[in-house]
N, C-alpha and C. Protein backbone atom coordinates (compact mmCIF):
# COMPACT_ATOMS: atom_id res chain seq x y z
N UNK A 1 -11.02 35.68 -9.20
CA UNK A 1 -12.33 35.22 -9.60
C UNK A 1 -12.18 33.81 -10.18
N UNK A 2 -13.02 33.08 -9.68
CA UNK A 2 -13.01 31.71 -10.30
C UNK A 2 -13.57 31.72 -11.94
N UNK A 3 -13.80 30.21 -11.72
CA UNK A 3 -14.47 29.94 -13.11
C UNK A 3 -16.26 29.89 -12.59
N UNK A 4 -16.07 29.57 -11.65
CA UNK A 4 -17.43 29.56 -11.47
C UNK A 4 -18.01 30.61 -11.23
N UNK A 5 -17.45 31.95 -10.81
CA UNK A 5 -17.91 32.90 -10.62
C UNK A 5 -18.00 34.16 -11.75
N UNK A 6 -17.08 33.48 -12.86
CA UNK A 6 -16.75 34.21 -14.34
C UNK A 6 -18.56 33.60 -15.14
N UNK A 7 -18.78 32.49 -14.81
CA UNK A 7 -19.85 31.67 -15.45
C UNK A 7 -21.24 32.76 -14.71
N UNK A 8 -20.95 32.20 -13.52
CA UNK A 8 -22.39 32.64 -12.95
C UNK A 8 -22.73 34.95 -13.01
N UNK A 9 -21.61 35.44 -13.05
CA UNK A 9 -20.91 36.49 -13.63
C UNK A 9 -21.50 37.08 -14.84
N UNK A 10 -21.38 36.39 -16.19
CA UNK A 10 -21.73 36.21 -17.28
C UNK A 10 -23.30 35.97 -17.39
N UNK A 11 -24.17 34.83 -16.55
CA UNK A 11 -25.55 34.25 -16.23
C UNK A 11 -26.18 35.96 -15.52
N UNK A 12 -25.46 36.22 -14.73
CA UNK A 12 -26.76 37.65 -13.96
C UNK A 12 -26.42 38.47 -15.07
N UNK A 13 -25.25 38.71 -15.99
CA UNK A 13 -24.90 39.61 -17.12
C UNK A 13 -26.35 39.46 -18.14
N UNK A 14 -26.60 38.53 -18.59
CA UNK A 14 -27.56 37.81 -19.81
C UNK A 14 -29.14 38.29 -19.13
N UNK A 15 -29.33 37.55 -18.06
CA UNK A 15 -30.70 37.58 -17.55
C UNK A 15 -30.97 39.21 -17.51
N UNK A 16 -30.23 39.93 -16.80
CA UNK A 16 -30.56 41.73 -16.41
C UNK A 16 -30.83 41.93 -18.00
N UNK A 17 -29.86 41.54 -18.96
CA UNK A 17 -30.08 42.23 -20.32
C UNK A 17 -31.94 41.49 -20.61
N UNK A 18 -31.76 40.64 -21.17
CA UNK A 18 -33.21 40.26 -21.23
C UNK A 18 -34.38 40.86 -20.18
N UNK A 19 -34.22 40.70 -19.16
CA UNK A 19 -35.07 41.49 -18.27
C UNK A 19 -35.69 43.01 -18.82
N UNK A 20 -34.15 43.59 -18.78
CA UNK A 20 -34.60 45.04 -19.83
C UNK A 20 -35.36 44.82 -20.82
N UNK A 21 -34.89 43.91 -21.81
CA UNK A 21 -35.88 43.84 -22.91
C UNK A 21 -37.27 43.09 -23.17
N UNK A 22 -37.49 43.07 -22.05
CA UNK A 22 -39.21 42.54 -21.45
C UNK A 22 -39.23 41.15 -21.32
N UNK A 23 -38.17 39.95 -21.38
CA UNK A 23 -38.03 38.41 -21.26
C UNK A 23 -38.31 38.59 -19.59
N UNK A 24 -39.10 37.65 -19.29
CA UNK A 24 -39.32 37.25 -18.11
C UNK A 24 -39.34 35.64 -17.99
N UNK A 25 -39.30 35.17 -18.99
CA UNK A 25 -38.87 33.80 -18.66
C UNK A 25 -37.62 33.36 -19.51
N UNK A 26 -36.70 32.06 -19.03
CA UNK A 26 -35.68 31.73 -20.01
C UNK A 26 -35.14 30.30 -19.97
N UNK A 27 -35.56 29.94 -20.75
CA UNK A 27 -35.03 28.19 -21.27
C UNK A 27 -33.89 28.22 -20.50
N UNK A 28 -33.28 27.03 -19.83
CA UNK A 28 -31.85 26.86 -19.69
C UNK A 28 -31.63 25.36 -19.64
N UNK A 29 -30.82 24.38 -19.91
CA UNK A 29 -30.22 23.24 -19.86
C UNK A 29 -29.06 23.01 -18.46
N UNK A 30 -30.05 22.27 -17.45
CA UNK A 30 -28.89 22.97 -16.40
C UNK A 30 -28.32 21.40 -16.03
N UNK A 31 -28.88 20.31 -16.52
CA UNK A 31 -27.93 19.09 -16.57
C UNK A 31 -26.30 18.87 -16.77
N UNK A 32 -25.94 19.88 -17.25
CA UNK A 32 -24.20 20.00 -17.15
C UNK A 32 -24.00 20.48 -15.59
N UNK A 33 -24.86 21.16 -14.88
CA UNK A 33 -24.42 21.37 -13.61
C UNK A 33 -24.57 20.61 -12.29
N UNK A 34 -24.78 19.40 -12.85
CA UNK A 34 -25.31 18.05 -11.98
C UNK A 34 -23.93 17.11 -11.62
N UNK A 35 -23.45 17.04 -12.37
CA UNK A 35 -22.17 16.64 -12.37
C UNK A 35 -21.21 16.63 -13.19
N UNK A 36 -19.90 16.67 -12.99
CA UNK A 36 -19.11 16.75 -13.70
C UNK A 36 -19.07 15.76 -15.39
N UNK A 37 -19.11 16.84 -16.29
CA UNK A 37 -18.86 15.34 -17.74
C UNK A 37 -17.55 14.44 -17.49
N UNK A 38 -17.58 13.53 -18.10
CA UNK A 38 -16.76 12.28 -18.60
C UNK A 38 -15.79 12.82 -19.40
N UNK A 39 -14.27 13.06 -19.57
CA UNK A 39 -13.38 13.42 -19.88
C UNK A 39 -13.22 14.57 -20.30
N UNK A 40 -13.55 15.59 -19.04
CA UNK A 40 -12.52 17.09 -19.42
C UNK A 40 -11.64 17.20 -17.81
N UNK A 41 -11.31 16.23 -17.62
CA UNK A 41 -10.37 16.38 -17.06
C UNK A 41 -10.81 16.37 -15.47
N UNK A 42 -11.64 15.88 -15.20
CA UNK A 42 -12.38 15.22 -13.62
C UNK A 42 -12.12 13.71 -13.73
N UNK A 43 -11.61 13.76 -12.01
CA UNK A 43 -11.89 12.62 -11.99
C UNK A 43 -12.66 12.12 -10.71
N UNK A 44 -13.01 11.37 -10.93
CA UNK A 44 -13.94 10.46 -9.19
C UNK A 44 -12.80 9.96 -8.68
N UNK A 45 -12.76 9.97 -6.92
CA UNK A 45 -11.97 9.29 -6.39
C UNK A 45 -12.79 7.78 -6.54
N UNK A 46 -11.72 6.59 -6.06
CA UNK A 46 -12.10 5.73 -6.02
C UNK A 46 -12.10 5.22 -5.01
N UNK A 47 -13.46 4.47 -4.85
CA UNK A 47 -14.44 3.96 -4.03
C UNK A 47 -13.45 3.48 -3.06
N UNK A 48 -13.47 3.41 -1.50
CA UNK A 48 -12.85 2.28 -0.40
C UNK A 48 -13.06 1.50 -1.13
N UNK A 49 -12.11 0.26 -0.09
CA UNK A 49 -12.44 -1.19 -0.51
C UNK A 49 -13.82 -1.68 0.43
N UNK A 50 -14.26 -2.09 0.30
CA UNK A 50 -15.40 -2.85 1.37
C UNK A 50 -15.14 -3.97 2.29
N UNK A 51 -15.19 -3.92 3.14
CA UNK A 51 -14.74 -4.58 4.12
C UNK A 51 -16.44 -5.11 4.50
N UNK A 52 -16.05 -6.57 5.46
CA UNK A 52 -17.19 -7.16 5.81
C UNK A 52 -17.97 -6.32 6.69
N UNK A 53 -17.38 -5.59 8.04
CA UNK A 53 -17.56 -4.37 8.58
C UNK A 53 -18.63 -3.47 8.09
N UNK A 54 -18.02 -3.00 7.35
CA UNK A 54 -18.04 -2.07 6.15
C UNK A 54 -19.84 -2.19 5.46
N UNK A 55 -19.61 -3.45 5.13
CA UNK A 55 -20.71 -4.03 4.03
C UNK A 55 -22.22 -4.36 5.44
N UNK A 56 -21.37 -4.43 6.71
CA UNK A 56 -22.57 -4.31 7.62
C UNK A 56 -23.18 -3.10 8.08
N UNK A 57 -22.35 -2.28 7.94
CA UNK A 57 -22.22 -0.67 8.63
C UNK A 57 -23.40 -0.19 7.56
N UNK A 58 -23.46 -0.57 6.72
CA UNK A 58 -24.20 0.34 5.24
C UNK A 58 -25.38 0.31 5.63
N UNK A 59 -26.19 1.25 5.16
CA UNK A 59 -27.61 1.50 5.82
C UNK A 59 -28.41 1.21 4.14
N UNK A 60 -29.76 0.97 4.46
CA UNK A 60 -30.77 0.85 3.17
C UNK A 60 -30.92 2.10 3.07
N UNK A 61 -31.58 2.65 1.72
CA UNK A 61 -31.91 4.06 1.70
C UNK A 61 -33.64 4.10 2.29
N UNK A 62 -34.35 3.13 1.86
CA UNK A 62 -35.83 3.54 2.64
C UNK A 62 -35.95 1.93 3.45
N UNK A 63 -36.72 1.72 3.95
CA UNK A 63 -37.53 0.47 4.46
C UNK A 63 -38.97 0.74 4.71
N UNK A 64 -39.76 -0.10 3.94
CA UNK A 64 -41.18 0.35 4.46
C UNK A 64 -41.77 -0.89 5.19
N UNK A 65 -42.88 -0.06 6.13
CA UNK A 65 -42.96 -1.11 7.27
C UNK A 65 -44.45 -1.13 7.34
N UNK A 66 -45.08 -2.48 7.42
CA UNK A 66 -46.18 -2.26 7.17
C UNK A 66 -46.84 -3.65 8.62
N UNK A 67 -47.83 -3.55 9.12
CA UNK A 67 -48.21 -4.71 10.12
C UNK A 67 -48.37 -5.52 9.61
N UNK A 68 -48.70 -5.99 8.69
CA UNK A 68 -48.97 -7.83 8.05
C UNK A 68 -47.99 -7.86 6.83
N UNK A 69 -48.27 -9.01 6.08
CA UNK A 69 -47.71 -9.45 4.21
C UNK A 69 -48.62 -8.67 4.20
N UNK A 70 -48.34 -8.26 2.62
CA UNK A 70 -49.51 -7.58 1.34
C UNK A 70 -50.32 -8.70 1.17
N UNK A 71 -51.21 -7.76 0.22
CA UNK A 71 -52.54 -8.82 -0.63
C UNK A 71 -51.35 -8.48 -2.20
N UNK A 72 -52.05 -9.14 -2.95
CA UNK A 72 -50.64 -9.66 -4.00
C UNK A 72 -51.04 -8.27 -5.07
N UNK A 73 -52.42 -7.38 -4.81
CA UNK A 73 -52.36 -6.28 -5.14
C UNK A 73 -51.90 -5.17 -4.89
N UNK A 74 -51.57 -5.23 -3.07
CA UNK A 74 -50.93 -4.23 -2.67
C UNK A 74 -49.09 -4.26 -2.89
N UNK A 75 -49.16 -5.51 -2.92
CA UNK A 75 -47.84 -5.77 -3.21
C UNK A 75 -46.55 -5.23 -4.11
N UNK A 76 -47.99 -5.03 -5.57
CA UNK A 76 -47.79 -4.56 -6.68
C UNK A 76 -47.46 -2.96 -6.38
N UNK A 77 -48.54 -2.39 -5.93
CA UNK A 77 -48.73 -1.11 -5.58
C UNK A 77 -47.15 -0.31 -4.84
N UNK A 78 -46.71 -1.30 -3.92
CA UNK A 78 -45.60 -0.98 -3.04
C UNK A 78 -44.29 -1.11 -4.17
N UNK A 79 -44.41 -2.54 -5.00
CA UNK A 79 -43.18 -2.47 -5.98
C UNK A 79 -43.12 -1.65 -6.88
N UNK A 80 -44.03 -0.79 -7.48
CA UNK A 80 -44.42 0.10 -8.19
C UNK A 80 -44.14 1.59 -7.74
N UNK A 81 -44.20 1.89 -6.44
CA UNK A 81 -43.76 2.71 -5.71
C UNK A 81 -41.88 2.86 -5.36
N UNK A 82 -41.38 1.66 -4.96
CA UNK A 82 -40.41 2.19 -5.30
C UNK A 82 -39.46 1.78 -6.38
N UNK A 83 -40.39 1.58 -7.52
CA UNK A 83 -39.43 1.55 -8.45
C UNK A 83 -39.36 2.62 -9.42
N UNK A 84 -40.54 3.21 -9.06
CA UNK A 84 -40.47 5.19 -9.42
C UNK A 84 -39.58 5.78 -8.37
N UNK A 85 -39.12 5.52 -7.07
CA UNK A 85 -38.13 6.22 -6.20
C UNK A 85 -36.85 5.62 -6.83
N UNK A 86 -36.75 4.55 -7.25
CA UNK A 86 -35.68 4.00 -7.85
C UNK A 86 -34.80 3.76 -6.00
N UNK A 87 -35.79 2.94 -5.46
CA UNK A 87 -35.25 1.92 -4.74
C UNK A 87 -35.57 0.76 -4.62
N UNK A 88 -34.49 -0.39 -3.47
CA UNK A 88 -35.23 -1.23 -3.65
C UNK A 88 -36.50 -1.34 -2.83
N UNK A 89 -37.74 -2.72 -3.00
CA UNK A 89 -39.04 -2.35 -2.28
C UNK A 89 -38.57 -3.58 -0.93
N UNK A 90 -38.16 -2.91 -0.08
CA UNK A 90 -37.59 -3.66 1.23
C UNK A 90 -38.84 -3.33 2.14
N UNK A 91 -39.76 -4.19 2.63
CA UNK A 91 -40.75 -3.93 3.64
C UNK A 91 -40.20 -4.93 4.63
N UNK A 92 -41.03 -4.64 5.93
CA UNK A 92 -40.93 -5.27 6.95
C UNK A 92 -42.15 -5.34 7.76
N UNK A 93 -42.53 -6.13 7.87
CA UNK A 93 -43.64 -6.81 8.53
C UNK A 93 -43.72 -7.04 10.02
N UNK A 94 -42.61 -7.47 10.86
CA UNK A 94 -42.27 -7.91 11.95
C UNK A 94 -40.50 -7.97 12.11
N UNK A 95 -40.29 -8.24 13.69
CA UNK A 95 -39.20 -8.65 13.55
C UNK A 95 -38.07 -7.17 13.93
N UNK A 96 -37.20 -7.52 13.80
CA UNK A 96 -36.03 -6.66 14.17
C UNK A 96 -35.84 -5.64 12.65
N UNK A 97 -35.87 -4.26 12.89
CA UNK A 97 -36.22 -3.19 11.74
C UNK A 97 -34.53 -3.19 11.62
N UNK A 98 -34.28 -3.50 10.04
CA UNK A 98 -32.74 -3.36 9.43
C UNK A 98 -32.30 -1.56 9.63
N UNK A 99 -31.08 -1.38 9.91
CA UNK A 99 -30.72 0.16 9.55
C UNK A 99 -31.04 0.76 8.45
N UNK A 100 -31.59 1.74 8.11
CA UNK A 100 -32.20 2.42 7.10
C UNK A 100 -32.28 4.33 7.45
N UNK A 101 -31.82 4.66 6.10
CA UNK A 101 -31.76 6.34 6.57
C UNK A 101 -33.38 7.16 6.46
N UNK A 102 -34.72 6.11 5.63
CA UNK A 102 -35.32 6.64 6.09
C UNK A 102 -36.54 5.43 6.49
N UNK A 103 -37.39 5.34 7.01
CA UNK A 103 -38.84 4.08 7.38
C UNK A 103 -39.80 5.33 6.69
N UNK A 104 -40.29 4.51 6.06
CA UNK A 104 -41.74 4.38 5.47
C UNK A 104 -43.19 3.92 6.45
N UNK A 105 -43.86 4.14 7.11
CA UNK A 105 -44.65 3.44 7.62
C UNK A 105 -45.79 3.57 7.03
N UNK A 106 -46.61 2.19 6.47
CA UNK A 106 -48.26 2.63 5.64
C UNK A 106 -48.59 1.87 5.98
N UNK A 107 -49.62 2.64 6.97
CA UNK A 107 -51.15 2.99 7.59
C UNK A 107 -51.14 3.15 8.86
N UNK A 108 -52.34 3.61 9.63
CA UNK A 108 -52.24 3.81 10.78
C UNK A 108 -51.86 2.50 11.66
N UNK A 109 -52.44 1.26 11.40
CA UNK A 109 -51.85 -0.22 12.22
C UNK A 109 -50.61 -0.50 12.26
N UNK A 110 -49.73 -0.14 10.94
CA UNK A 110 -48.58 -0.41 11.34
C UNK A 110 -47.72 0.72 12.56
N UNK A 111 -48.20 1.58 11.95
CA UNK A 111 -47.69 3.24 13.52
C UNK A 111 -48.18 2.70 14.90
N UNK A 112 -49.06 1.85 14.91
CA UNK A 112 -49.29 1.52 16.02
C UNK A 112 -48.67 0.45 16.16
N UNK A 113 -48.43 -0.25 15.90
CA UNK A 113 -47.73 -1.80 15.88
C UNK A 113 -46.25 -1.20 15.88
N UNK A 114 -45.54 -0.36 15.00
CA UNK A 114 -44.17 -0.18 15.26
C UNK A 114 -43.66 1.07 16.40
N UNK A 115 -44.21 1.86 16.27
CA UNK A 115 -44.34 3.15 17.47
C UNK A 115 -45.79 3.22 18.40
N UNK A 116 -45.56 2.76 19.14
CA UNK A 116 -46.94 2.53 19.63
C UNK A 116 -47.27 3.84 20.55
N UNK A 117 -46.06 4.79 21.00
CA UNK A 117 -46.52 5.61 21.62
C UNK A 117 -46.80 7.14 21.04
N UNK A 118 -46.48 6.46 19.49
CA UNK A 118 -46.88 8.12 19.17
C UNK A 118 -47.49 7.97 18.29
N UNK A 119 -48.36 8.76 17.77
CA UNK A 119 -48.87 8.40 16.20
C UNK A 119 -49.39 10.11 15.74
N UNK A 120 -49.31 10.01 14.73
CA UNK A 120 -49.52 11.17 13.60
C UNK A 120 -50.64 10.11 12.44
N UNK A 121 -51.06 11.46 12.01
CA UNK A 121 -51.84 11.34 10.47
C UNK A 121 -50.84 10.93 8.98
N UNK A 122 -51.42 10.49 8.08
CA UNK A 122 -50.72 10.79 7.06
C UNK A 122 -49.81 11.77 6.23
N UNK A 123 -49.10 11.83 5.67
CA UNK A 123 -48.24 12.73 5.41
C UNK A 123 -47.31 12.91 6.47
N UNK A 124 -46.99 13.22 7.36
CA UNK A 124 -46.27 13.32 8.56
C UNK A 124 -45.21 12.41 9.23
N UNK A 125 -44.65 12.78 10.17
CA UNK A 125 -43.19 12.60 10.52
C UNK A 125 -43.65 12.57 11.40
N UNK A 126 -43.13 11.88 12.47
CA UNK A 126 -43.25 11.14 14.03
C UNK A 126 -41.95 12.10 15.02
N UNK A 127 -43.20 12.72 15.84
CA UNK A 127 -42.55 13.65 16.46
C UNK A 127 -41.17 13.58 16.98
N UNK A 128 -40.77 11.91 17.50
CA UNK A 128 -39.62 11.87 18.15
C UNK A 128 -38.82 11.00 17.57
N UNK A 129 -39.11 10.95 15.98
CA UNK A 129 -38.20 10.35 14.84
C UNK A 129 -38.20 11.23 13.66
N UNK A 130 -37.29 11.49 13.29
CA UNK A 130 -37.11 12.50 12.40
C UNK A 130 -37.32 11.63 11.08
N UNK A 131 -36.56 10.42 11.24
CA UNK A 131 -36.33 9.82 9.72
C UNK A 131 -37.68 8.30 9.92
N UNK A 132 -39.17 9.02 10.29
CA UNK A 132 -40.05 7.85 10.42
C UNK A 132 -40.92 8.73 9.66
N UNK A 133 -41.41 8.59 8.34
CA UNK A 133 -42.85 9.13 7.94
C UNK A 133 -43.83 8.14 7.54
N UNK A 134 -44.66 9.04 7.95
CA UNK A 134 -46.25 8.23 7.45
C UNK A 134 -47.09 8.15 6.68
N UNK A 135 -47.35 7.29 6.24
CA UNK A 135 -48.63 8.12 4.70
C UNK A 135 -49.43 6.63 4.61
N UNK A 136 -50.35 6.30 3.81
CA UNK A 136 -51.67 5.94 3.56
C UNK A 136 -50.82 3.66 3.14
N UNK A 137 -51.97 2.88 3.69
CA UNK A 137 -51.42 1.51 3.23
C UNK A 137 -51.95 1.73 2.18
N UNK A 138 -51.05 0.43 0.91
CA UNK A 138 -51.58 0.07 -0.41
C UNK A 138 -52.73 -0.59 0.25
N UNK A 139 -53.04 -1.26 1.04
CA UNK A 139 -54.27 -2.08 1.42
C UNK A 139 -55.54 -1.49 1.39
N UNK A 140 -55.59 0.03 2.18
CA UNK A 140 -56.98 1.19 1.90
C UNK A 140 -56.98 1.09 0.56
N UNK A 141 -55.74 1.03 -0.54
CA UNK A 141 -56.08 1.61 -1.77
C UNK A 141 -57.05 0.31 -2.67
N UNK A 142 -56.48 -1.00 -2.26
CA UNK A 142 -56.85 -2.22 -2.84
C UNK A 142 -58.48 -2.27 -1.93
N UNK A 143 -58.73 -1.77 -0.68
CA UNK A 143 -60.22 -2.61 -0.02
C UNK A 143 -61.27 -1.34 -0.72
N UNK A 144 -61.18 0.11 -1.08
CA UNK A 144 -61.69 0.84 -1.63
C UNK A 144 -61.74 0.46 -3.11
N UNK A 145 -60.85 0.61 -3.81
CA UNK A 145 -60.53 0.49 -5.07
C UNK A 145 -59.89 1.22 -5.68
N UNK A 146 -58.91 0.49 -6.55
CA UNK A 146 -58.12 1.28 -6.74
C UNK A 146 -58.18 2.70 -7.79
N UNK A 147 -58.88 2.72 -8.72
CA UNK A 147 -59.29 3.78 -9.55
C UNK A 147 -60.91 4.83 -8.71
N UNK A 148 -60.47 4.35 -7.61
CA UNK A 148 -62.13 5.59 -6.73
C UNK A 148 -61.58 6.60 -6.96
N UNK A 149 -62.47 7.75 -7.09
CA UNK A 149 -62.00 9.03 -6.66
C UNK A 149 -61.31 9.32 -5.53
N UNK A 150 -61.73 8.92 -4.73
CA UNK A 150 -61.05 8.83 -3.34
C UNK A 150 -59.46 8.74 -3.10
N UNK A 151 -59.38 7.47 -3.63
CA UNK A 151 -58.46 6.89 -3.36
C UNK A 151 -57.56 7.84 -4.87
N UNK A 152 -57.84 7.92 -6.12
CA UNK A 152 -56.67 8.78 -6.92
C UNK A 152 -55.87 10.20 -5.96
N UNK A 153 -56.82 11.24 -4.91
CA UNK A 153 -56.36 11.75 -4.16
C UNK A 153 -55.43 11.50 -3.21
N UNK A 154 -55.84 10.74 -2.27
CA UNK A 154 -54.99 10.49 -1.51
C UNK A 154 -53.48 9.78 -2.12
N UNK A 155 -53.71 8.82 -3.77
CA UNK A 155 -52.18 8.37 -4.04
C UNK A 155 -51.23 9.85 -3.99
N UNK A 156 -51.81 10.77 -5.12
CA UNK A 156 -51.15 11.56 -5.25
C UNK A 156 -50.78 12.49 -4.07
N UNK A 157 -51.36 12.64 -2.80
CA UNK A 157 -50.95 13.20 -1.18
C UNK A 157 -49.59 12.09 -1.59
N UNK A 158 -49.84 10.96 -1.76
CA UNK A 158 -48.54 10.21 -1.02
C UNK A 158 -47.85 10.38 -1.78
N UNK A 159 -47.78 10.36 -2.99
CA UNK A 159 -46.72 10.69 -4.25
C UNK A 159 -45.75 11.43 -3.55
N UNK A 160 -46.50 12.62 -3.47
CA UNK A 160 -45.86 14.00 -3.03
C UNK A 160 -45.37 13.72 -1.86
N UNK A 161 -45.66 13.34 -0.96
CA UNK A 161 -45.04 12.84 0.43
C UNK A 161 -43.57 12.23 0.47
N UNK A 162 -43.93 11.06 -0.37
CA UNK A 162 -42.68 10.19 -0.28
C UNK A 162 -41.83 11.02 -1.55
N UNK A 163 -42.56 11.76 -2.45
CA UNK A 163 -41.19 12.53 -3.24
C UNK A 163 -40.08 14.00 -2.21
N UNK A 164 -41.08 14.23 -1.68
CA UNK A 164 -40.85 14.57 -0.61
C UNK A 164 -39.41 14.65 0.55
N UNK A 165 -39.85 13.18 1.19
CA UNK A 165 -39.13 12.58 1.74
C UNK A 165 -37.41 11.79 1.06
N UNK A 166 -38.00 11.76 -0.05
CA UNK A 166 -36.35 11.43 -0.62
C UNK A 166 -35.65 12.58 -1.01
N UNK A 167 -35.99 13.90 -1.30
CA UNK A 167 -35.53 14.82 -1.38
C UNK A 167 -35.30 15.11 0.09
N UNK A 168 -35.54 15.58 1.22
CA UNK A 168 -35.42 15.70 2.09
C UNK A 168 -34.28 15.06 3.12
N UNK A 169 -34.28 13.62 2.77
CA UNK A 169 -32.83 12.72 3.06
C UNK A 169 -31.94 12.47 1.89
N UNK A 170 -32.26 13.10 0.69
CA UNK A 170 -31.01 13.12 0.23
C UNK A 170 -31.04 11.62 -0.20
N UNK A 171 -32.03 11.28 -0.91
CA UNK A 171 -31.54 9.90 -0.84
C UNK A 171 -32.05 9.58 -2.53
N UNK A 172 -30.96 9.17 -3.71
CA UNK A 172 -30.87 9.15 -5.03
C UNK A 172 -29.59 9.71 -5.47
């Protein structure tokens, strides 16, 4: 028996007891199981060296792709977006699309402008790209306004979308 299985062992031991005694819910702190702590005796391997190769081979974690520049409100909207994903806000407008593990596309003009033969609704994934989703431009949100009723719905569709999507690729 491991240690991990003495731990998790001990965890169905605790919960069944509480269970019996009518607990149906239970606090737990599960941030120690995220990664290893800082000196009990782990270590990280260390990183390759990076090679120029190397440093080309590397993919972005998102790219969002949109048919024109922003308006200097939507702009905001997009840097604001991923700096709650905690990436960087890499769009693309035109031009040759950089390697990236996942594209962002917002609004329907740019799906048409970058995939022209397929298109989906918001929220959604492009049938014959796995790592292409779609969801709503900051631009609908800026020509409506940005505090409409309307428009608070649909952010939060995209919230959830693109939280979504980074869980989904694994990407953080």
């Amino acid at each position: 028996m491991t240690a991990r299985d003495f731990i998790l062992c001990g965890l169905e031991a605790e919960l069944k007891l509480l269970r019996t005694l009518g607990e149906r819910t239970v606090e737990a702190d599960v941030s120690a199981f995220r990664r290893p702590a800082a000196g009990i005796g782990f270590r990280r391997p260390a990183p390759p060296p990076v090679t120029p190769a190397a440093e080309r081979a590397r993919k972005l974690p998102v790219v969002f792709l949109h048919h024109a520049p922003f308006s200097p409100q939507a702009e905001e909207i997009v840097r604001k977006i991923a700096g709650a994903l905690k990436v960087e806000p890499v769009v693309v407008s035109g031009g040759v699309l950089p390697e990236a593990k996942v594209y962002v596309v917002l609004g329907s003009e740019a799906n048409r402008k970058f995939f022209p033969d397929e298109r989906v609704g918001p929220g959604s994934y492009l049938p014959h790209h796995a790592n292409v989703y779609v969801t709503y431009s900051p631009e609908l949100f800026v020509r409506i306004g940005v505090n409409a009723p309307e428009v608070q719905s649909r952010k939060r569709e995209m919230w959830t979308g693109l939280k979504g999507v980074m869980q989904r690729h694994e990407i953080q």
